[in-house]
N, C-alpha and C. Protein backbone atom coordinates (compact mmCIF):
# COMPACT_ATOMS: atom_id res chain seq x y z
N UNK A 1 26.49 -8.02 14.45
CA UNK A 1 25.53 -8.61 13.53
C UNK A 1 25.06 -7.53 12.55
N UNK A 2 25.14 -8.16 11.39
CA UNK A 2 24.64 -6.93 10.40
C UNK A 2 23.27 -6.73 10.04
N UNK A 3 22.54 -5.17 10.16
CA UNK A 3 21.28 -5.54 9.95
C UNK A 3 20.98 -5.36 8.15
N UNK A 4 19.79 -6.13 8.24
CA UNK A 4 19.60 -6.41 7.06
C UNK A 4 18.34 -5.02 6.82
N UNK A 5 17.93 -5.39 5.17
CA UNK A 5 16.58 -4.18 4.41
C UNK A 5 16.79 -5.05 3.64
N UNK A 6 15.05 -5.23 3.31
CA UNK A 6 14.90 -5.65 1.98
C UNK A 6 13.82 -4.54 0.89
N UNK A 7 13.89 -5.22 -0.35
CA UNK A 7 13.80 -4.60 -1.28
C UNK A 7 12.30 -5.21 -1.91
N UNK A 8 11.60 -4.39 -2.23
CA UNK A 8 10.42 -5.00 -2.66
C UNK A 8 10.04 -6.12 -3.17
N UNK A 9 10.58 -6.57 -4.24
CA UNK A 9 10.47 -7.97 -4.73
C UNK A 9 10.98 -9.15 -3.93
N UNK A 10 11.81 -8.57 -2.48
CA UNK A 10 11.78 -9.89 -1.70
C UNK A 10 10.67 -10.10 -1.22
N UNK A 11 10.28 -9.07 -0.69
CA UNK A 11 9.07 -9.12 -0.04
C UNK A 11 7.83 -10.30 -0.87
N UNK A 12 7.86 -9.78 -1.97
CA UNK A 12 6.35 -10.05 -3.10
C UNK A 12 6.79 -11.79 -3.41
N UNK A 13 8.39 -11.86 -3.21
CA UNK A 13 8.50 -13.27 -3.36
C UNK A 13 7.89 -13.89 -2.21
N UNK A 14 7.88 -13.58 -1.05
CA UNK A 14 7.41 -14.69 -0.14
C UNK A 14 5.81 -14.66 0.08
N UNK A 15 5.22 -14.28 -0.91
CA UNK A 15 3.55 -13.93 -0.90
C UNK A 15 3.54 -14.96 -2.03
N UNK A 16 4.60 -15.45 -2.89
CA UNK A 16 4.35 -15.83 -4.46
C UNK A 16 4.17 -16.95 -4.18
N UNK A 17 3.56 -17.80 -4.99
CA UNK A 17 3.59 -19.17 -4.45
C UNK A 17 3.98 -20.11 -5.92
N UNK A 18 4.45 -19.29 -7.09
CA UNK A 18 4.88 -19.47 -8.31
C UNK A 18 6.59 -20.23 -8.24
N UNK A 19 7.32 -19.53 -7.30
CA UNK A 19 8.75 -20.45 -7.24
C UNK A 19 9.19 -20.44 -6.31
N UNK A 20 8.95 -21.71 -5.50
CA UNK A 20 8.84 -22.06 -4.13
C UNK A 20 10.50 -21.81 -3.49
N UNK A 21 11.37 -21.77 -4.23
CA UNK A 21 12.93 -21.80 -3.92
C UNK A 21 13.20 -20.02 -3.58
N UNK A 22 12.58 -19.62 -4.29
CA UNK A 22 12.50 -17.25 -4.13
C UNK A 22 11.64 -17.42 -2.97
N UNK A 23 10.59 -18.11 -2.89
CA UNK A 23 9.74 -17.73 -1.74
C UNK A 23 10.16 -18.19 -0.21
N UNK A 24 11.17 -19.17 -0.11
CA UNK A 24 11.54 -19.92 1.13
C UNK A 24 12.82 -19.00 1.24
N UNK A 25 13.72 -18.35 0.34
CA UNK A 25 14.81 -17.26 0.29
C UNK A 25 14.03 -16.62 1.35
N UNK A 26 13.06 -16.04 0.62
CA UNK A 26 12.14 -14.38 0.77
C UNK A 26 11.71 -14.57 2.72
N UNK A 27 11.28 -16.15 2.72
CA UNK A 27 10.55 -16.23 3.97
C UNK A 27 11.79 -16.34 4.90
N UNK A 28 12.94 -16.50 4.73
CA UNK A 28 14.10 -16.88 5.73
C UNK A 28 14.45 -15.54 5.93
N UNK A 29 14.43 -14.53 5.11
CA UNK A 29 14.86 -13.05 5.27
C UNK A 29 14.17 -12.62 6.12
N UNK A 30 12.62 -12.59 5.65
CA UNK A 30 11.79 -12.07 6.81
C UNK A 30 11.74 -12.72 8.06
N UNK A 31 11.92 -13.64 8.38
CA UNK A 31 12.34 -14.43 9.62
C UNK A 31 13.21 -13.57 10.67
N UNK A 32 14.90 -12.86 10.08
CA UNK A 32 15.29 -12.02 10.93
C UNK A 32 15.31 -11.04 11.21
N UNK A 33 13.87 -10.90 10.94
CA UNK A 33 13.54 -9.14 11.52
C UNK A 33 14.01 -8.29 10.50
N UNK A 34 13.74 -8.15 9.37
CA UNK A 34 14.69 -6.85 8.78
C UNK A 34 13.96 -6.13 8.75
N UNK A 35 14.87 -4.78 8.06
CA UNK A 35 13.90 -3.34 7.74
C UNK A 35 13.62 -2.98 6.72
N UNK A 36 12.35 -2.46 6.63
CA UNK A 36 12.18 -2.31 5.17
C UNK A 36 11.36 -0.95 4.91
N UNK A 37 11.37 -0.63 3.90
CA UNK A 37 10.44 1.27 3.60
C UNK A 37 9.27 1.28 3.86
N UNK A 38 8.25 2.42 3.97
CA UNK A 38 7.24 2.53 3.64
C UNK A 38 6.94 2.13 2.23
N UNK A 39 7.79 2.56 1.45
CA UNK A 39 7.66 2.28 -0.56
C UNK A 39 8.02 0.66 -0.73
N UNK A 40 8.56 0.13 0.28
CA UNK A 40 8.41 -1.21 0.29
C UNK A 40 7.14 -2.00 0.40
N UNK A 41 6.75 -1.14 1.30
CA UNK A 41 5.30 -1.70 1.65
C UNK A 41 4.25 -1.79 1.00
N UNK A 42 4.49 -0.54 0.52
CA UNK A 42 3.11 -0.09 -0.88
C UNK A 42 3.41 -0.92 -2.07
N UNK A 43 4.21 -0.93 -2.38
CA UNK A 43 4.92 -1.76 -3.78
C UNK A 43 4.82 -3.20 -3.48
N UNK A 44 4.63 -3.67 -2.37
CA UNK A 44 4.67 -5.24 -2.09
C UNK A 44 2.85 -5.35 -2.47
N UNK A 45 1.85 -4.61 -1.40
CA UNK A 45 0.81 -4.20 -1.76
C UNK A 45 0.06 -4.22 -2.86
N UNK A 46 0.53 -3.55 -3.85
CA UNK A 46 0.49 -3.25 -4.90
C UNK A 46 0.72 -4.54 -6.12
N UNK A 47 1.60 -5.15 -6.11
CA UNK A 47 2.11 -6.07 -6.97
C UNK A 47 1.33 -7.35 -5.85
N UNK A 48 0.92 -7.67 -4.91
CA UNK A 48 -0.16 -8.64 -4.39
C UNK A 48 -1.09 -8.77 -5.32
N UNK A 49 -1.50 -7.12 -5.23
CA UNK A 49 -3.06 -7.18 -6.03
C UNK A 49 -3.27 -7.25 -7.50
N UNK A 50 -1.80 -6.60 -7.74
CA UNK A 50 -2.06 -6.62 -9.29
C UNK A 50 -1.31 -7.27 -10.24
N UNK A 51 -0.59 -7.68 -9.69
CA UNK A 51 0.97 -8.96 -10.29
C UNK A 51 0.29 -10.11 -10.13
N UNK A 52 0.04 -10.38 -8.82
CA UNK A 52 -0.48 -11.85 -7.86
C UNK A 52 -2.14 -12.37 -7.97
N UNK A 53 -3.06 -10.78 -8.26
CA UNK A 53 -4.19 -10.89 -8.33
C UNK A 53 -4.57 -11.62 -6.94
N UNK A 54 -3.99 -11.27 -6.08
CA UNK A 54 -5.06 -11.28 -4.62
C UNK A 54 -6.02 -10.75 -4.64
N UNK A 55 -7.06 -11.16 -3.57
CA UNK A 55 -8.04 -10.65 -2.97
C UNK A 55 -7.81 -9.33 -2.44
N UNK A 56 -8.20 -8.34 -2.06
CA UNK A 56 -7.99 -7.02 -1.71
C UNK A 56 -7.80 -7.32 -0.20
N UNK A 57 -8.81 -8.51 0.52
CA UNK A 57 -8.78 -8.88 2.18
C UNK A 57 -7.40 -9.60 1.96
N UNK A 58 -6.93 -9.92 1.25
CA UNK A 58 -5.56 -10.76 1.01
C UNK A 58 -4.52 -10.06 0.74
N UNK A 59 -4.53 -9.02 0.45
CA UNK A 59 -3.25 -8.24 0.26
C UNK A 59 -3.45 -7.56 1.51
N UNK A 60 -4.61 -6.81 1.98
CA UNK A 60 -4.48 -6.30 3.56
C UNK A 60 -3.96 -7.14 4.85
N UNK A 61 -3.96 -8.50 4.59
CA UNK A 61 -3.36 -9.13 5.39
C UNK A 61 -2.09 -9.35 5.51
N UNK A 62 -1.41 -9.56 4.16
CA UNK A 62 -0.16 -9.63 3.72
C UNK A 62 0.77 -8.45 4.43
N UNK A 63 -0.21 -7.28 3.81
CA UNK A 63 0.68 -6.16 4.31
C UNK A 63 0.68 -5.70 6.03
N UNK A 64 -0.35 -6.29 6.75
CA UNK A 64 -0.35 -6.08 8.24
C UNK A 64 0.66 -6.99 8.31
N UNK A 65 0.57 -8.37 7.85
CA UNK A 65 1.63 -9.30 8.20
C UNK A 65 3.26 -8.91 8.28
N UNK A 66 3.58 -7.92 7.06
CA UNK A 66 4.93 -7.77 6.47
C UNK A 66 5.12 -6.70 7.67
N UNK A 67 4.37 -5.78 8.34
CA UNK A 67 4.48 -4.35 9.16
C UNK A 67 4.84 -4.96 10.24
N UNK A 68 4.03 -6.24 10.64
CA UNK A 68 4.17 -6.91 11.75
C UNK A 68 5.74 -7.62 12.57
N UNK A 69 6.38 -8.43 11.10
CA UNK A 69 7.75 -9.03 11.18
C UNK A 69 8.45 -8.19 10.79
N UNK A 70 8.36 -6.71 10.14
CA UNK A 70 9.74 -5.65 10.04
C UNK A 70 9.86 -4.49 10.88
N UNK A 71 10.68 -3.57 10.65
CA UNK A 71 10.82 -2.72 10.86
C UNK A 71 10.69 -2.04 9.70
N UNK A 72 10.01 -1.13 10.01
CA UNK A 72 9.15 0.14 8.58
C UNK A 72 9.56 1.51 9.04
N UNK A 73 10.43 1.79 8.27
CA UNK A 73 11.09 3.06 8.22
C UNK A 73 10.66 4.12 6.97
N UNK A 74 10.42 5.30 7.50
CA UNK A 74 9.51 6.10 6.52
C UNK A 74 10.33 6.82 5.49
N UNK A 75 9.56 7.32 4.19
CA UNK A 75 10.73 8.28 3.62
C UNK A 75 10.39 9.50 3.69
N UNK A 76 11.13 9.92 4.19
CA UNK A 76 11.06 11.96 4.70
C UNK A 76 12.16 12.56 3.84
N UNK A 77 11.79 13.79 3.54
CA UNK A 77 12.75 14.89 2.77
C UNK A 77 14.22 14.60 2.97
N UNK A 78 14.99 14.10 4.13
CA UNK A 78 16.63 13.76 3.91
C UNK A 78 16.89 12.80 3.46
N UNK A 79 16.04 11.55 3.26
CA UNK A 79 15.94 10.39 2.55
C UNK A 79 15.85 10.68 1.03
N UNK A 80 14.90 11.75 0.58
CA UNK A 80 14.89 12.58 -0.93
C UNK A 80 15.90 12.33 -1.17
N UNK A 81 16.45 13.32 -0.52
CA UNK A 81 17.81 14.17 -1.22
C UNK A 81 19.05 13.05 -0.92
N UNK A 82 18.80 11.95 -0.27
CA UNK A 82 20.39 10.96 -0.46
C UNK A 82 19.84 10.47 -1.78
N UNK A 83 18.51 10.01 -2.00
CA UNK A 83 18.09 9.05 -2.97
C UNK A 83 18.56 9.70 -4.26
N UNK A 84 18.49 10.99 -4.19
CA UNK A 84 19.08 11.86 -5.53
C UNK A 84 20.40 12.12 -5.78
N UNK A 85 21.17 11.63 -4.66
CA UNK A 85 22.93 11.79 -4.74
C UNK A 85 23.04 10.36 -5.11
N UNK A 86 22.14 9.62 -4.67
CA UNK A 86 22.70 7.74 -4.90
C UNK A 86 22.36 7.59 -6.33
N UNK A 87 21.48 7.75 -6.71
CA UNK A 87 21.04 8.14 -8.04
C UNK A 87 22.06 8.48 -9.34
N UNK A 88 22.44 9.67 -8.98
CA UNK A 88 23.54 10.03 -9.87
C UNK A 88 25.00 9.62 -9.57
N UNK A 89 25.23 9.26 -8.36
CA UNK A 89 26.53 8.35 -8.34
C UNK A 89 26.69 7.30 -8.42
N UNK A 90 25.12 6.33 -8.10
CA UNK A 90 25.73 4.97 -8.17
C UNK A 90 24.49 4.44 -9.84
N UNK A 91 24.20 5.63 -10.29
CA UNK A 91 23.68 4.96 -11.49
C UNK A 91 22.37 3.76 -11.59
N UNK A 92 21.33 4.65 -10.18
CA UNK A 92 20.34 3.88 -9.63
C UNK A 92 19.06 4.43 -10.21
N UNK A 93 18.14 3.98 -10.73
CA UNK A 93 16.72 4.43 -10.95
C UNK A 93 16.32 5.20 -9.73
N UNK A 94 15.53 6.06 -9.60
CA UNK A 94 14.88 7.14 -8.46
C UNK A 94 14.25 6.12 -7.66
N UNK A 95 13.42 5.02 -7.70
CA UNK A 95 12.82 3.81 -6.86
C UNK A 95 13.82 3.64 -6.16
N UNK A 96 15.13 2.82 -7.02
CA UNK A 96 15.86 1.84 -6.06
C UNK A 96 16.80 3.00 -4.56
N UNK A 97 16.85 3.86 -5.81
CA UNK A 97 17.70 5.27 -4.97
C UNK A 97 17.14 5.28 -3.89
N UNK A 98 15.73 5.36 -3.54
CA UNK A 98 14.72 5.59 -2.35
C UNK A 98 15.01 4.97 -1.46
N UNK A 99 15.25 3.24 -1.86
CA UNK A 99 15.16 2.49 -1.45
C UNK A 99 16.24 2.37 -0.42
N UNK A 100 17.10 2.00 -1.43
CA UNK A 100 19.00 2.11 -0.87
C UNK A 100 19.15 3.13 0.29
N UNK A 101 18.70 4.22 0.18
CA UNK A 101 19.22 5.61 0.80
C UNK A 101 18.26 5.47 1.95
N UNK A 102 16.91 4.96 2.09
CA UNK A 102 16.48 4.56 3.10
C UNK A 102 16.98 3.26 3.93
N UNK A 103 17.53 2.63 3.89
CA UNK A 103 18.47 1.59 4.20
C UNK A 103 19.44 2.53 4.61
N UNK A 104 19.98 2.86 3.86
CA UNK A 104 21.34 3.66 4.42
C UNK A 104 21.21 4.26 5.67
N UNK A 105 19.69 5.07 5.68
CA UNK A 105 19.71 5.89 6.72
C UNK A 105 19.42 5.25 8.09
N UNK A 106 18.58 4.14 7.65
CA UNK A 106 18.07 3.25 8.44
C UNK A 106 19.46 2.22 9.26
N UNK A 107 20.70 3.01 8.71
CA UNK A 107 21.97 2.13 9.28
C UNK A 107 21.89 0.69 9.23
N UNK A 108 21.26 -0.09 8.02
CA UNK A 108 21.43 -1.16 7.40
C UNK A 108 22.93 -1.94 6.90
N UNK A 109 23.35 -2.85 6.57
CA UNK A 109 24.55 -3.06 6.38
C UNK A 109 24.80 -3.68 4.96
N UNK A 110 23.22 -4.42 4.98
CA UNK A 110 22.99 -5.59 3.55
C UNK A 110 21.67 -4.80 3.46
N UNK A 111 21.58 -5.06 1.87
CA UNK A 111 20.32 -4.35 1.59
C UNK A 111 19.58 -5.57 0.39
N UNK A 112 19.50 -6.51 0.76
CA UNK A 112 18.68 -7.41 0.04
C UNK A 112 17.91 -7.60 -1.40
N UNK A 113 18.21 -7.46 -2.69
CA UNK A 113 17.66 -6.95 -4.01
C UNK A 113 17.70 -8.18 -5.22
N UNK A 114 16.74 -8.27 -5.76
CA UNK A 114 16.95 -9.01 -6.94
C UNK A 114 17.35 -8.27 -7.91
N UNK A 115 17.23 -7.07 -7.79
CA UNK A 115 17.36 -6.23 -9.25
C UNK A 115 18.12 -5.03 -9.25
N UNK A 116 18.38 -4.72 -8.40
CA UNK A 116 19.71 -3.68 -8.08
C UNK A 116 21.05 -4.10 -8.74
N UNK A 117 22.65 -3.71 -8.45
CA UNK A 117 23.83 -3.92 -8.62
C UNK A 117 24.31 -5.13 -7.10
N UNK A 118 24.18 -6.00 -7.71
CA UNK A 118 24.67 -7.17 -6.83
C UNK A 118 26.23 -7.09 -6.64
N UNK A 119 26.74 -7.31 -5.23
CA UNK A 119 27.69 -6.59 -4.51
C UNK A 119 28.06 -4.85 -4.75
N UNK A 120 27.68 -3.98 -5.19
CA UNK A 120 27.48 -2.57 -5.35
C UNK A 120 27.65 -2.28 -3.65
N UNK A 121 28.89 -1.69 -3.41
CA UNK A 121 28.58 -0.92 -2.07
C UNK A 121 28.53 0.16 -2.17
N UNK A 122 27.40 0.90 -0.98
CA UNK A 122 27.09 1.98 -1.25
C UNK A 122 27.60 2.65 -0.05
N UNK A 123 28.69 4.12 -0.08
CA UNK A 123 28.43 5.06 0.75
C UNK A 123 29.91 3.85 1.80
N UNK A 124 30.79 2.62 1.02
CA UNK A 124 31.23 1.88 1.92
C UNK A 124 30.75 1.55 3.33
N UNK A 125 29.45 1.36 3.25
CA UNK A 125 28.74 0.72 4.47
C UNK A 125 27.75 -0.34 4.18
N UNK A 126 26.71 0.21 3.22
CA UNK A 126 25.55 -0.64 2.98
C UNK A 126 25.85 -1.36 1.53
N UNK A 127 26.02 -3.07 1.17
CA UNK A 127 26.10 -4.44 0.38
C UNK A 127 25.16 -4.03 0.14
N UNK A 128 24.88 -4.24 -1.41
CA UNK A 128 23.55 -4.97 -2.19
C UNK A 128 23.97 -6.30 -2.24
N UNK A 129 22.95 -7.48 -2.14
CA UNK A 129 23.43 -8.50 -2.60
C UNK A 129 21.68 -8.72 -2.81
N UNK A 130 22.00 -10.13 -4.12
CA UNK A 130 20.82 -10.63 -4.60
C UNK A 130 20.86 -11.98 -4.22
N UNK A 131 19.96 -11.90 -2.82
CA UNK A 131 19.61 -13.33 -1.91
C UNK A 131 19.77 -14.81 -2.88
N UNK A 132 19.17 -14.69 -4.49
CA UNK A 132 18.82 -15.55 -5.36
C UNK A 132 19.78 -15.98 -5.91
N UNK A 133 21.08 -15.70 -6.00
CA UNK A 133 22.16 -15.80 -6.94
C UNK A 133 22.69 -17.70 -6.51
């Protein structure tokens, strides 16, 4: 079974209540347990409060909620330095680089993205694919 990571904006989709078809995607992902960053977390956080305009008690819930159904894998200094090789080889913004390369490390297989390179394999192990397509 392949494990899955998702990518921030899956996350922020299943908080959205703007397009119910991204958000039932977003909620079936989180359903099988995936893994996701610390920078996932903050960025989901983040775009609650200030994309979504939650309540501040409403985004703290969100985000206990999201810690609760994943696995949260941190980014430490060897995670840096893949994010800066993925970067310049696969032609990734420094975010998504983080992202990806934490997945990677996290021995992910699919890495879940609306906005990345849809089918892009990275490192021939870890799929981008965009759940929405």
């Amino acid at each position: 079974m392949s494990k899955i990571f998702l990518d921030s904006n899956i996350c922020i989709y299943a908080f959205d209540k703007t397009d119910n078809r991204k958000r039932q995607i977003a909620f079936d992902l989180l359903g099988q347990f995936p893994s996701i960053s610390s920078q996932v977390v903050i960025e989901t956080y983040n775009a609650c409060a200030r994309k979504l305009k939650f309540a501040l008690e409403i985004c703290d819930e969100n985000t206990l909620f999201l810690c609760d159904i994943t696995e949260v894998f941190e980014i430490n200094a060897e995670v840096i330095k893949t994010a800066i090789s993925f970067k310049k080889k696969y032609l990734l913004s420094f975010l998504d680089s983080c992202i990806a390369a934490t997945a990677y490390h996290a021995k992910s297989t699919i890495l879940y993205s609306e906005d990345m390179h849809h089918n892009l394999v990275i490192e021939g192990s870890l799929t981008i694919i965009n759940p929405f397509l």
